[in-house]
PDB file of N, CA and C in Angstrom:
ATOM      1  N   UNK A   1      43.879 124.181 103.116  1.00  0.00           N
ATOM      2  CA  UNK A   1      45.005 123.291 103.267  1.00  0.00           C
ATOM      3  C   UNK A   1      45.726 123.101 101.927  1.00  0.00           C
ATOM      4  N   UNK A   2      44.916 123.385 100.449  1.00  0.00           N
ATOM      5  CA  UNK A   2      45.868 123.036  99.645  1.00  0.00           C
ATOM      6  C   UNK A   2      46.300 123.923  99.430  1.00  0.00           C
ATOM      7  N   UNK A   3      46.546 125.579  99.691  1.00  0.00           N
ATOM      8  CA  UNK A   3      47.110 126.464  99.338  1.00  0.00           C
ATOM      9  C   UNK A   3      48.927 126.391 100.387  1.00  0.00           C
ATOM     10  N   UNK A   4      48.845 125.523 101.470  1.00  0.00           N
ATOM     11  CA  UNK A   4      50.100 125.011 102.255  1.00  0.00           C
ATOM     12  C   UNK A   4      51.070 124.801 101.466  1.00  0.00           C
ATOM     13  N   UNK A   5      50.127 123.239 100.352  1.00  0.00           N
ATOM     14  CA  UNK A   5      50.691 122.626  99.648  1.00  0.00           C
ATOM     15  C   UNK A   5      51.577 123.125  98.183  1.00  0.00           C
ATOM     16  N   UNK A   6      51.076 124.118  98.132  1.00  0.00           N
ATOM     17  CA  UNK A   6      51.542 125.020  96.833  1.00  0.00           C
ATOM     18  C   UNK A   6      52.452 125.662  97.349  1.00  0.00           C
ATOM     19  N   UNK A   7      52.552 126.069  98.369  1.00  0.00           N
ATOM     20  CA  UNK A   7      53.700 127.105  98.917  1.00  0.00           C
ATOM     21  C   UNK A   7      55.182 126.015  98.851  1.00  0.00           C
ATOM     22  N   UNK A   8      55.136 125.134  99.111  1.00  0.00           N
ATOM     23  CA  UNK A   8      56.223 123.850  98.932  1.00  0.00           C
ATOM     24  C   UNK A   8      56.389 123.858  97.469  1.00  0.00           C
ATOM     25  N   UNK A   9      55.164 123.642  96.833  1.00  0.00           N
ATOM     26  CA  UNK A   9      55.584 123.594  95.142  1.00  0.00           C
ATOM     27  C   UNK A   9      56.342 124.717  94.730  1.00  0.00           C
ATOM     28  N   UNK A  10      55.933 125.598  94.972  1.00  0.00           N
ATOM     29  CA  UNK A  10      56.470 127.066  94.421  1.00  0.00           C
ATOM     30  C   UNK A  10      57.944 127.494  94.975  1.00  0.00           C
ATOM     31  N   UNK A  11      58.365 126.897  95.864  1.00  0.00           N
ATOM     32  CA  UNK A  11      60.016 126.591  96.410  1.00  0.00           C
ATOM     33  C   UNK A  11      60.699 125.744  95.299  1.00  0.00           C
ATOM     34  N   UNK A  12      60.318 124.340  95.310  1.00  0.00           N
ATOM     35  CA  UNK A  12      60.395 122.829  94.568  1.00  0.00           C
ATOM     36  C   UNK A  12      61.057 123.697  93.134  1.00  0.00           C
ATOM     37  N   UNK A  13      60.532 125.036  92.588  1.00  0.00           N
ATOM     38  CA  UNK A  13      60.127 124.953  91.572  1.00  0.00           C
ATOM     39  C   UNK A  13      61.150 126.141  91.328  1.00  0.00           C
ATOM     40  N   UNK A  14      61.262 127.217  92.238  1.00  0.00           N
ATOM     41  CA  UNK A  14      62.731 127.732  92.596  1.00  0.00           C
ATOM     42  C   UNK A  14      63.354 127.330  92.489  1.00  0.00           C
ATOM     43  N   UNK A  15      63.599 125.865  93.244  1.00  0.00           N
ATOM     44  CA  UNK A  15      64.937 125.684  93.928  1.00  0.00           C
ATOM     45  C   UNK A  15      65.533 124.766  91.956  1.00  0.00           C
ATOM     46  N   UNK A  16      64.647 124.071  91.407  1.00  0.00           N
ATOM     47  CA  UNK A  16      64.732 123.768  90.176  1.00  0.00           C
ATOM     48  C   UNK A  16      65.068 124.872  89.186  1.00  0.00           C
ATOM     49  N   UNK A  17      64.609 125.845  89.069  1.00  0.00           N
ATOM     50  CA  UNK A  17      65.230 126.677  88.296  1.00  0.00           C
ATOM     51  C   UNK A  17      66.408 127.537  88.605  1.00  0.00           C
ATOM     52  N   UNK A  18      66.780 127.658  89.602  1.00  0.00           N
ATOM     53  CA  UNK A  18      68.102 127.932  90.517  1.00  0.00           C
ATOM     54  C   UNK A  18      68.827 126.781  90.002  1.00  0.00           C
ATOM     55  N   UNK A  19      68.925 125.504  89.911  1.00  0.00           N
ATOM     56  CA  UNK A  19      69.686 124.573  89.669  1.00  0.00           C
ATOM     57  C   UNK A  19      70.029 124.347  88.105  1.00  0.00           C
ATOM     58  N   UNK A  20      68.822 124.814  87.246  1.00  0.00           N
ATOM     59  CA  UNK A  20      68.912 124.724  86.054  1.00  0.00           C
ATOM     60  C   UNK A  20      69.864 125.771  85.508  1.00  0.00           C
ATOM     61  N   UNK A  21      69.871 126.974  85.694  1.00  0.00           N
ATOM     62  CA  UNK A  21      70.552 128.182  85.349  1.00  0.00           C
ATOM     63  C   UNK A  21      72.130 128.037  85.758  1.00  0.00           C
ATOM     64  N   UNK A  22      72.126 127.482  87.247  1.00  0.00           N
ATOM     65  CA  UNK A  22      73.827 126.660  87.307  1.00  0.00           C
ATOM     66  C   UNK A  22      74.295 126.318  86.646  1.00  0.00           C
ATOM     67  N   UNK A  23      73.299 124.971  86.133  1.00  0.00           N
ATOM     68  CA  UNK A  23      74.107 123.974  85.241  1.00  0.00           C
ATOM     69  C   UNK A  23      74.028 124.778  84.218  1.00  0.00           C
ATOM     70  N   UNK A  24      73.665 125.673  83.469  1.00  0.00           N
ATOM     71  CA  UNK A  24      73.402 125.636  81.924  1.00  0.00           C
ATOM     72  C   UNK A  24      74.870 126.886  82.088  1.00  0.00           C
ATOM     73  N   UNK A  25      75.506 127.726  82.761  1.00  0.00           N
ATOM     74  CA  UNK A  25      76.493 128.657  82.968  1.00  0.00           C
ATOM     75  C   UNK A  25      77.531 127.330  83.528  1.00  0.00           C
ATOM     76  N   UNK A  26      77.700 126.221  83.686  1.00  0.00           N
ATOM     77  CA  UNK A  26      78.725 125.389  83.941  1.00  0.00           C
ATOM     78  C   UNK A  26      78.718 125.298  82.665  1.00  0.00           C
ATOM     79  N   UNK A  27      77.917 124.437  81.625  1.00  0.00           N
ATOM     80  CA  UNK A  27      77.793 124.231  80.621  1.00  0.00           C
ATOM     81  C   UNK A  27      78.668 125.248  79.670  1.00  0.00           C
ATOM     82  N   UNK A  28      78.296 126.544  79.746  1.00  0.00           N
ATOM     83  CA  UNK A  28      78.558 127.067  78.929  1.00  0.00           C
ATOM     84  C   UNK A  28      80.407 127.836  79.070  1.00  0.00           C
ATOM     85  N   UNK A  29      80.795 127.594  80.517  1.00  0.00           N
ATOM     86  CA  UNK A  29      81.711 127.945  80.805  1.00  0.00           C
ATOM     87  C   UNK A  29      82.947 126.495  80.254  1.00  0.00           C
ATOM     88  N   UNK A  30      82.626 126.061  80.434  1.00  0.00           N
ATOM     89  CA  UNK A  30      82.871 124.325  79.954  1.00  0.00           C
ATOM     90  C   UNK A  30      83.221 124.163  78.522  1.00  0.00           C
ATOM     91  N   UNK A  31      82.392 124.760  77.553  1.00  0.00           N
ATOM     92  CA  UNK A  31      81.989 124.730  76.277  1.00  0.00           C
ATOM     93  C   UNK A  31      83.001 126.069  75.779  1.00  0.00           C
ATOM     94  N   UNK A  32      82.948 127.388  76.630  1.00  0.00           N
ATOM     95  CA  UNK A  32      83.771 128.067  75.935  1.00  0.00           C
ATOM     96  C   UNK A  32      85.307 128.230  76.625  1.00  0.00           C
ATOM     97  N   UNK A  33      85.699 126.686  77.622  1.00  0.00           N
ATOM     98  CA  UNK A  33      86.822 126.417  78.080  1.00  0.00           C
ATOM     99  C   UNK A  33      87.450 127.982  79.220  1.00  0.00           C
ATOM    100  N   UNK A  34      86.770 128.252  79.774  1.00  0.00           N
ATOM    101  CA  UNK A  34      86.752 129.525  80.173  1.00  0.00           C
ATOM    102  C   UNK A  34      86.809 129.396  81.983  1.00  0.00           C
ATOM    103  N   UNK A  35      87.854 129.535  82.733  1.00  0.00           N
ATOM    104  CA  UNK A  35      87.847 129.294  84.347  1.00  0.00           C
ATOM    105  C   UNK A  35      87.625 130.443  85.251  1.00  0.00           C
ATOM    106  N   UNK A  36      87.245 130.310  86.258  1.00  0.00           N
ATOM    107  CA  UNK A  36      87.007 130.907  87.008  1.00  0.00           C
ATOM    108  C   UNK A  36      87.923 132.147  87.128  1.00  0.00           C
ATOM    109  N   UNK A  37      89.553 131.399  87.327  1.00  0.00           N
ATOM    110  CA  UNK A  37      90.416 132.162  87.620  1.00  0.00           C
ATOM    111  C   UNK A  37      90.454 133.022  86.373  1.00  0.00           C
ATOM    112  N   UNK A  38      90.204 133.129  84.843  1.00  0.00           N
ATOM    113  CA  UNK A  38      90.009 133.750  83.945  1.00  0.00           C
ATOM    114  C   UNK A  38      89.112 134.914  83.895  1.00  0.00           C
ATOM    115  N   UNK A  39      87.384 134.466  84.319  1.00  0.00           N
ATOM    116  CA  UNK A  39      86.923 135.203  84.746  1.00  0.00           C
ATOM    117  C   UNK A  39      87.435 136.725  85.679  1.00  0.00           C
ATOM    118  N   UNK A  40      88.100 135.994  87.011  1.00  0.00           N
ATOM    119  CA  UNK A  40      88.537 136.992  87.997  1.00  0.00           C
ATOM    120  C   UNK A  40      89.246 137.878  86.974  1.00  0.00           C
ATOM    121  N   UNK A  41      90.162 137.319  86.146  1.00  0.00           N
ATOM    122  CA  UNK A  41      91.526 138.281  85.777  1.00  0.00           C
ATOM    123  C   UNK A  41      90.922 139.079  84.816  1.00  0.00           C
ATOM    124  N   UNK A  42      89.686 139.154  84.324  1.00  0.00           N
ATOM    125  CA  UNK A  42      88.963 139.866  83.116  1.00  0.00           C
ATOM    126  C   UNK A  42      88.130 140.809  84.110  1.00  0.00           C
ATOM    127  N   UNK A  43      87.659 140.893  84.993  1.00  0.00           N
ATOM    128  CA  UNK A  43      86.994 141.549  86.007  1.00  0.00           C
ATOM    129  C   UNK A  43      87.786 142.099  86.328  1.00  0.00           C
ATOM    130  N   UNK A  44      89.530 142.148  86.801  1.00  0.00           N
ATOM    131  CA  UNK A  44      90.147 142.247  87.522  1.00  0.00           C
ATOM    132  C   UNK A  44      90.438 143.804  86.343  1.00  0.00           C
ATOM    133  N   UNK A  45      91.030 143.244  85.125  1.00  0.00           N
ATOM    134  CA  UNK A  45      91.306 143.933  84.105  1.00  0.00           C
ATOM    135  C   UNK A  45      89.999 145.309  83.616  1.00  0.00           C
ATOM    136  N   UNK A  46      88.706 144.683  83.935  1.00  0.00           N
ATOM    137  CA  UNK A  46      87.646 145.841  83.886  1.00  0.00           C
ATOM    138  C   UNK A  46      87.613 146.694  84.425  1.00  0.00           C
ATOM    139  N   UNK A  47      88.004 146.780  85.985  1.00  0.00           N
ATOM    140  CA  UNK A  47      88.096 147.611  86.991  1.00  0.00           C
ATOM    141  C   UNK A  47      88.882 148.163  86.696  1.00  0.00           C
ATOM    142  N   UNK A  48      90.379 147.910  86.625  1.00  0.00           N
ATOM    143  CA  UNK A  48      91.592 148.822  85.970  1.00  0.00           C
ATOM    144  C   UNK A  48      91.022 150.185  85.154  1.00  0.00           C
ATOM    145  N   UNK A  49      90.511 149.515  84.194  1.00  0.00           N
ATOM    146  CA  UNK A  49      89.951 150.626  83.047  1.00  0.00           C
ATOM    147  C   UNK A  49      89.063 151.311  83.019  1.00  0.00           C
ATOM    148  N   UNK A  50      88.209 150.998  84.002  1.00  0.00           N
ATOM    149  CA  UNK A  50      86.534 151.162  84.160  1.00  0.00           C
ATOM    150  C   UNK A  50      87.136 152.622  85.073  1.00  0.00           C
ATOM    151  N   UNK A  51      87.863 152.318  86.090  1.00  0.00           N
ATOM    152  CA  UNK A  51      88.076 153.635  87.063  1.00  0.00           C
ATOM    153  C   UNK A  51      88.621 154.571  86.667  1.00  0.00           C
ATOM    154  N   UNK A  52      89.455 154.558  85.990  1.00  0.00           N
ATOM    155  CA  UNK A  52      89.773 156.087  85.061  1.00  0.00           C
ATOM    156  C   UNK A  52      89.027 156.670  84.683  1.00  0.00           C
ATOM    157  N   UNK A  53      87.963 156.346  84.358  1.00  0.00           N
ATOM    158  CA  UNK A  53      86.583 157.002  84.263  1.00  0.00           C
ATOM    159  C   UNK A  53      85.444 157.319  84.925  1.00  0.00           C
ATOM    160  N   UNK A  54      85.197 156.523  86.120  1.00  0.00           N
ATOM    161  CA  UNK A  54      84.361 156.464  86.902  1.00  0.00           C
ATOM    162  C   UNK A  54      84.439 155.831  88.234  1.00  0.00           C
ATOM    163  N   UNK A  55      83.871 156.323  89.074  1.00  0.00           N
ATOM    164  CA  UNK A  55      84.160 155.481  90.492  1.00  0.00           C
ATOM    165  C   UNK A  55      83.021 154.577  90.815  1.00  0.00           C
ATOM    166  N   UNK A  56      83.697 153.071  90.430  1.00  0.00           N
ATOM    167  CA  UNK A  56      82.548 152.412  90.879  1.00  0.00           C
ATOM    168  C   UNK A  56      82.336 151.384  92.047  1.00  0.00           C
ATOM    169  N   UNK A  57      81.560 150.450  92.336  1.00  0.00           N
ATOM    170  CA  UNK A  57      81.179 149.961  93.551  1.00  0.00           C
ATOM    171  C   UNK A  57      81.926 148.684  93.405  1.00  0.00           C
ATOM    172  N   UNK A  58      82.884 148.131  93.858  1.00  0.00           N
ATOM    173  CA  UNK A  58      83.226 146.839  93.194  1.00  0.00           C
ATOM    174  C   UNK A  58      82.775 145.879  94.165  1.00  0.00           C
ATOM    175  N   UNK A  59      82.688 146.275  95.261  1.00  0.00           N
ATOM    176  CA  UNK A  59      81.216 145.204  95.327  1.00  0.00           C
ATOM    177  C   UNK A  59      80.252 144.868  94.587  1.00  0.00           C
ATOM    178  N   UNK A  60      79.530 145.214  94.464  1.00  0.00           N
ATOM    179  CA  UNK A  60      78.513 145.049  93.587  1.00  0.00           C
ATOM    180  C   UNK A  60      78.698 144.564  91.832  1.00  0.00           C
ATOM    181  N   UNK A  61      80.439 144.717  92.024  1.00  0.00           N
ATOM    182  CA  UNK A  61      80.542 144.112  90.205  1.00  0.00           C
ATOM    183  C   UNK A  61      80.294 142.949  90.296  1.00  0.00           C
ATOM    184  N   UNK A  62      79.952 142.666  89.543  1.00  0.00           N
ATOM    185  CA  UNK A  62      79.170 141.306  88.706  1.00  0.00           C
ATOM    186  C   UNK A  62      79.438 141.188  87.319  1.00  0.00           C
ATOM    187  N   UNK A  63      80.436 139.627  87.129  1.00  0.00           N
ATOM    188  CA  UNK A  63      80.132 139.608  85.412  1.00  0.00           C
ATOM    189  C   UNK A  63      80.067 137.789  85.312  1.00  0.00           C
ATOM    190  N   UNK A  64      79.447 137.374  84.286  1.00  0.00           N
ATOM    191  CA  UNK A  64      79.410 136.406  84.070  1.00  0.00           C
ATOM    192  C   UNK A  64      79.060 135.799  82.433  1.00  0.00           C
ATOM    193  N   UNK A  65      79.300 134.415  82.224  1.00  0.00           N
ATOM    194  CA  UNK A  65      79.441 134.080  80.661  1.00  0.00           C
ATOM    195  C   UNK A  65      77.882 133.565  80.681  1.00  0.00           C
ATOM    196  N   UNK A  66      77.015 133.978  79.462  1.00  0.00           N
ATOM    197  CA  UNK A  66      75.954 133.670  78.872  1.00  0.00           C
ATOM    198  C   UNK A  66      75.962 133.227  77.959  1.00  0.00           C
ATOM    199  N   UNK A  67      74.810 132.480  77.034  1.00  0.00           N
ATOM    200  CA  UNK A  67      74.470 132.531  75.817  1.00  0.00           C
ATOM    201  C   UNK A  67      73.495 133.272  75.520  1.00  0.00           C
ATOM    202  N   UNK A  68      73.714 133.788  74.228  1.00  0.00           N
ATOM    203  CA  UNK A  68      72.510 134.448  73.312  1.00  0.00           C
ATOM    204  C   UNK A  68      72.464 133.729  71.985  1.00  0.00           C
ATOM    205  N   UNK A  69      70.981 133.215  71.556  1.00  0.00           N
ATOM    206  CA  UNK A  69      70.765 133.431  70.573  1.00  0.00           C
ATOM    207  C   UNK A  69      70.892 133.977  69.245  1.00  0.00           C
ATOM    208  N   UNK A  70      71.176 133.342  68.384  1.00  0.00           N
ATOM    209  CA  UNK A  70      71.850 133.797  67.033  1.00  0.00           C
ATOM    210  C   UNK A  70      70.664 133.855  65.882  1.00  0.00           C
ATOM    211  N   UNK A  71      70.432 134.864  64.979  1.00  0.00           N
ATOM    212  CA  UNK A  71      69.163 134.996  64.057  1.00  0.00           C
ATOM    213  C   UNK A  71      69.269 133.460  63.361  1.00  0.00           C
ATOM    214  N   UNK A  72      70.361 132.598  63.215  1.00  0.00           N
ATOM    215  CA  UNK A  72      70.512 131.557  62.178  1.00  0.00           C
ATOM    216  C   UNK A  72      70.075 130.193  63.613  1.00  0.00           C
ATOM    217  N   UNK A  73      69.302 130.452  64.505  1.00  0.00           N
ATOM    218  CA  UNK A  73      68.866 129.325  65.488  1.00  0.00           C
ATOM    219  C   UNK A  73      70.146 129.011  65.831  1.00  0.00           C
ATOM    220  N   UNK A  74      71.692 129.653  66.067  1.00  0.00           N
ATOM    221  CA  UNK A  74      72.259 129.248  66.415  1.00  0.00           C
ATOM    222  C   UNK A  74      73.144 130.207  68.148  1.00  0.00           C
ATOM    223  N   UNK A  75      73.897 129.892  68.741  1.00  0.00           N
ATOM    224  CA  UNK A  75      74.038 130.171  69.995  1.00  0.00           C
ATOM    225  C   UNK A  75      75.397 130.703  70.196  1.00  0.00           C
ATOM    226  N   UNK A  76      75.937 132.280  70.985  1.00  0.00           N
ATOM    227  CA  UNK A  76      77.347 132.604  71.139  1.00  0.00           C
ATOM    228  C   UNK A  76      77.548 132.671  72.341  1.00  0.00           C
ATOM    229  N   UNK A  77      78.670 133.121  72.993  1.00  0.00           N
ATOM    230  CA  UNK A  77      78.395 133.003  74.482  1.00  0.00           C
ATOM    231  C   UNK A  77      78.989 134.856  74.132  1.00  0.00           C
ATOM    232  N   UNK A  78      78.565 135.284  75.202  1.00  0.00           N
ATOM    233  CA  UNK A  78      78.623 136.763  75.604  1.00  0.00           C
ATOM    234  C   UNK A  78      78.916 136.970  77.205  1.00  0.00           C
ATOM    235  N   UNK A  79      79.771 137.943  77.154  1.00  0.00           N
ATOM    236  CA  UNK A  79      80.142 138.576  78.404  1.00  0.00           C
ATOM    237  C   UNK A  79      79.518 139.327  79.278  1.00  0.00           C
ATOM    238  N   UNK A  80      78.586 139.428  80.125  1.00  0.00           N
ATOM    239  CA  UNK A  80      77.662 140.379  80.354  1.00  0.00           C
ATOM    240  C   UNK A  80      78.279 140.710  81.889  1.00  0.00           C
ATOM    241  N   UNK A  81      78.520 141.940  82.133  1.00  0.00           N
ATOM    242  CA  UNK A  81      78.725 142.690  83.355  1.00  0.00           C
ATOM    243  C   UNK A  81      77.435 143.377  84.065  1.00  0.00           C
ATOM    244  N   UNK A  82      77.793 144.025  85.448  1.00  0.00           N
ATOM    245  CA  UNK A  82      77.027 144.588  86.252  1.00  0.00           C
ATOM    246  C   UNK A  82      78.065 145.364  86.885  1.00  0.00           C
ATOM    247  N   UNK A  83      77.556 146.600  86.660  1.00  0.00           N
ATOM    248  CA  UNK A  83      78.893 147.602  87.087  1.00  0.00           C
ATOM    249  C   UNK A  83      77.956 148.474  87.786  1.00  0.00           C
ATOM    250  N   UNK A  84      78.264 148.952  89.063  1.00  0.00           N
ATOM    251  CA  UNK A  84      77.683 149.753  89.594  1.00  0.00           C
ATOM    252  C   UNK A  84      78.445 150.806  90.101  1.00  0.00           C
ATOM    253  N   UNK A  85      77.652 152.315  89.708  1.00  0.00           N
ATOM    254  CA  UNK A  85      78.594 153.408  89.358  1.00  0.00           C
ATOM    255  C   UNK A  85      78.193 154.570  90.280  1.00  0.00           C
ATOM    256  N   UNK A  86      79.285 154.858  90.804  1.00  0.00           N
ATOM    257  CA  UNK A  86      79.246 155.745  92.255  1.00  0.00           C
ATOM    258  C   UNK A  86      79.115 157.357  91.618  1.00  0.00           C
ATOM    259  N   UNK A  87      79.587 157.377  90.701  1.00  0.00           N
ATOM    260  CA  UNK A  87      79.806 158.926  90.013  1.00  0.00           C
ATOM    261  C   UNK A  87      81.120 158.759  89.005  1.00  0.00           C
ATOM    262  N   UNK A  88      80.597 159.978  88.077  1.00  0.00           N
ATOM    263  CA  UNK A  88      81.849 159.235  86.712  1.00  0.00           C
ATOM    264  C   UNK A  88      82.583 160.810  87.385  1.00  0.00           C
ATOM    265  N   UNK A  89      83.824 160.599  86.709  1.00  0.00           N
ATOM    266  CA  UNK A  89      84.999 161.829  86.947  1.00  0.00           C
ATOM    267  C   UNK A  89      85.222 162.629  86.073  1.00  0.00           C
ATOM    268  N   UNK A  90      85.895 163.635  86.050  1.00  0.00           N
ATOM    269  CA  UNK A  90      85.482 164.478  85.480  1.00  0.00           C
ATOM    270  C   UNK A  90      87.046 165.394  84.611  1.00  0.00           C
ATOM    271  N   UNK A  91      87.435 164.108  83.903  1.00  0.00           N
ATOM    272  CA  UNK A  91      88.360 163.874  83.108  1.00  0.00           C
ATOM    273  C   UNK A  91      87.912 164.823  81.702  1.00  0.00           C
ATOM    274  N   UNK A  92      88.902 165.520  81.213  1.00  0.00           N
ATOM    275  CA  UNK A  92      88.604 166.047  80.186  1.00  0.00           C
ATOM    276  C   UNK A  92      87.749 167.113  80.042  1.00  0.00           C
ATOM    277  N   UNK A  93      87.205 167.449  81.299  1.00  0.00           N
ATOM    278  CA  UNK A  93      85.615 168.465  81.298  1.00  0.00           C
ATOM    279  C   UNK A  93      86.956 169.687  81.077  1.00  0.00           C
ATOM    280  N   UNK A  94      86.198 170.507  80.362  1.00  0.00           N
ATOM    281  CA  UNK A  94      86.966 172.456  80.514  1.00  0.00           C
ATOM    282  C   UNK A  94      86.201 173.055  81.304  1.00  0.00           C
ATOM    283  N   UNK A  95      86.748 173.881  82.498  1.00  0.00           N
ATOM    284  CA  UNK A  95      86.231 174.407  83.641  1.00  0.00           C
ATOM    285  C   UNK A  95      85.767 175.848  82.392  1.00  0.00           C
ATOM    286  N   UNK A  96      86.099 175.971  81.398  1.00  0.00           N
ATOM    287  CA  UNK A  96      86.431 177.887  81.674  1.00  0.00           C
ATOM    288  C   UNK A  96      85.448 177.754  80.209  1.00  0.00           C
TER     289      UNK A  96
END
């Protein structure tokens, strides 16, 4: 019966770190004054450029604002994408 009880904790404890990671990307979106609709138009702008080169899944794009760690204990925010890539093209190749 107490192994029931853990299966609830181990949700509790999800659903808390799911909530924590929200807030701390509100936070940081907040902090580097940065909107949604900004976001879109920088995604929007990736794809533009990204496909001249490659065909990718834009479903599956994903980007969002982080922090990283700085060697001086201090904190930047960074852009981190998820690009998923169908096959790159074949721009520039010489057939001969």
């Amino acid at each position: 019966m107490l192994d029931f009880f853990k299966f609830f904790s181990k949700d509790q404890n999800k659903s808390k770190d799911i909530a924590k990671e929200r807030l701390k990307l509100v936070l940081i979106h907040d902090r580097a004054n940065i909107s949604p609709k900004f976001l879109d138009m920088v995604k929007g702008d990736i794809i533009k450029v990204i496909s001249n080169y490659m065909e990718i899944d834009e479903s599956g794009f994903n980007i969002k604002l982080s922090r990283i760690a700085q060697d001086n204990d201090d904190y930047t925010s960074a852009l981190i994408a998820n690009i998923p890539i169908k096959r790159m093209k074949n721009l520039g190749k010489n057939n001969g």
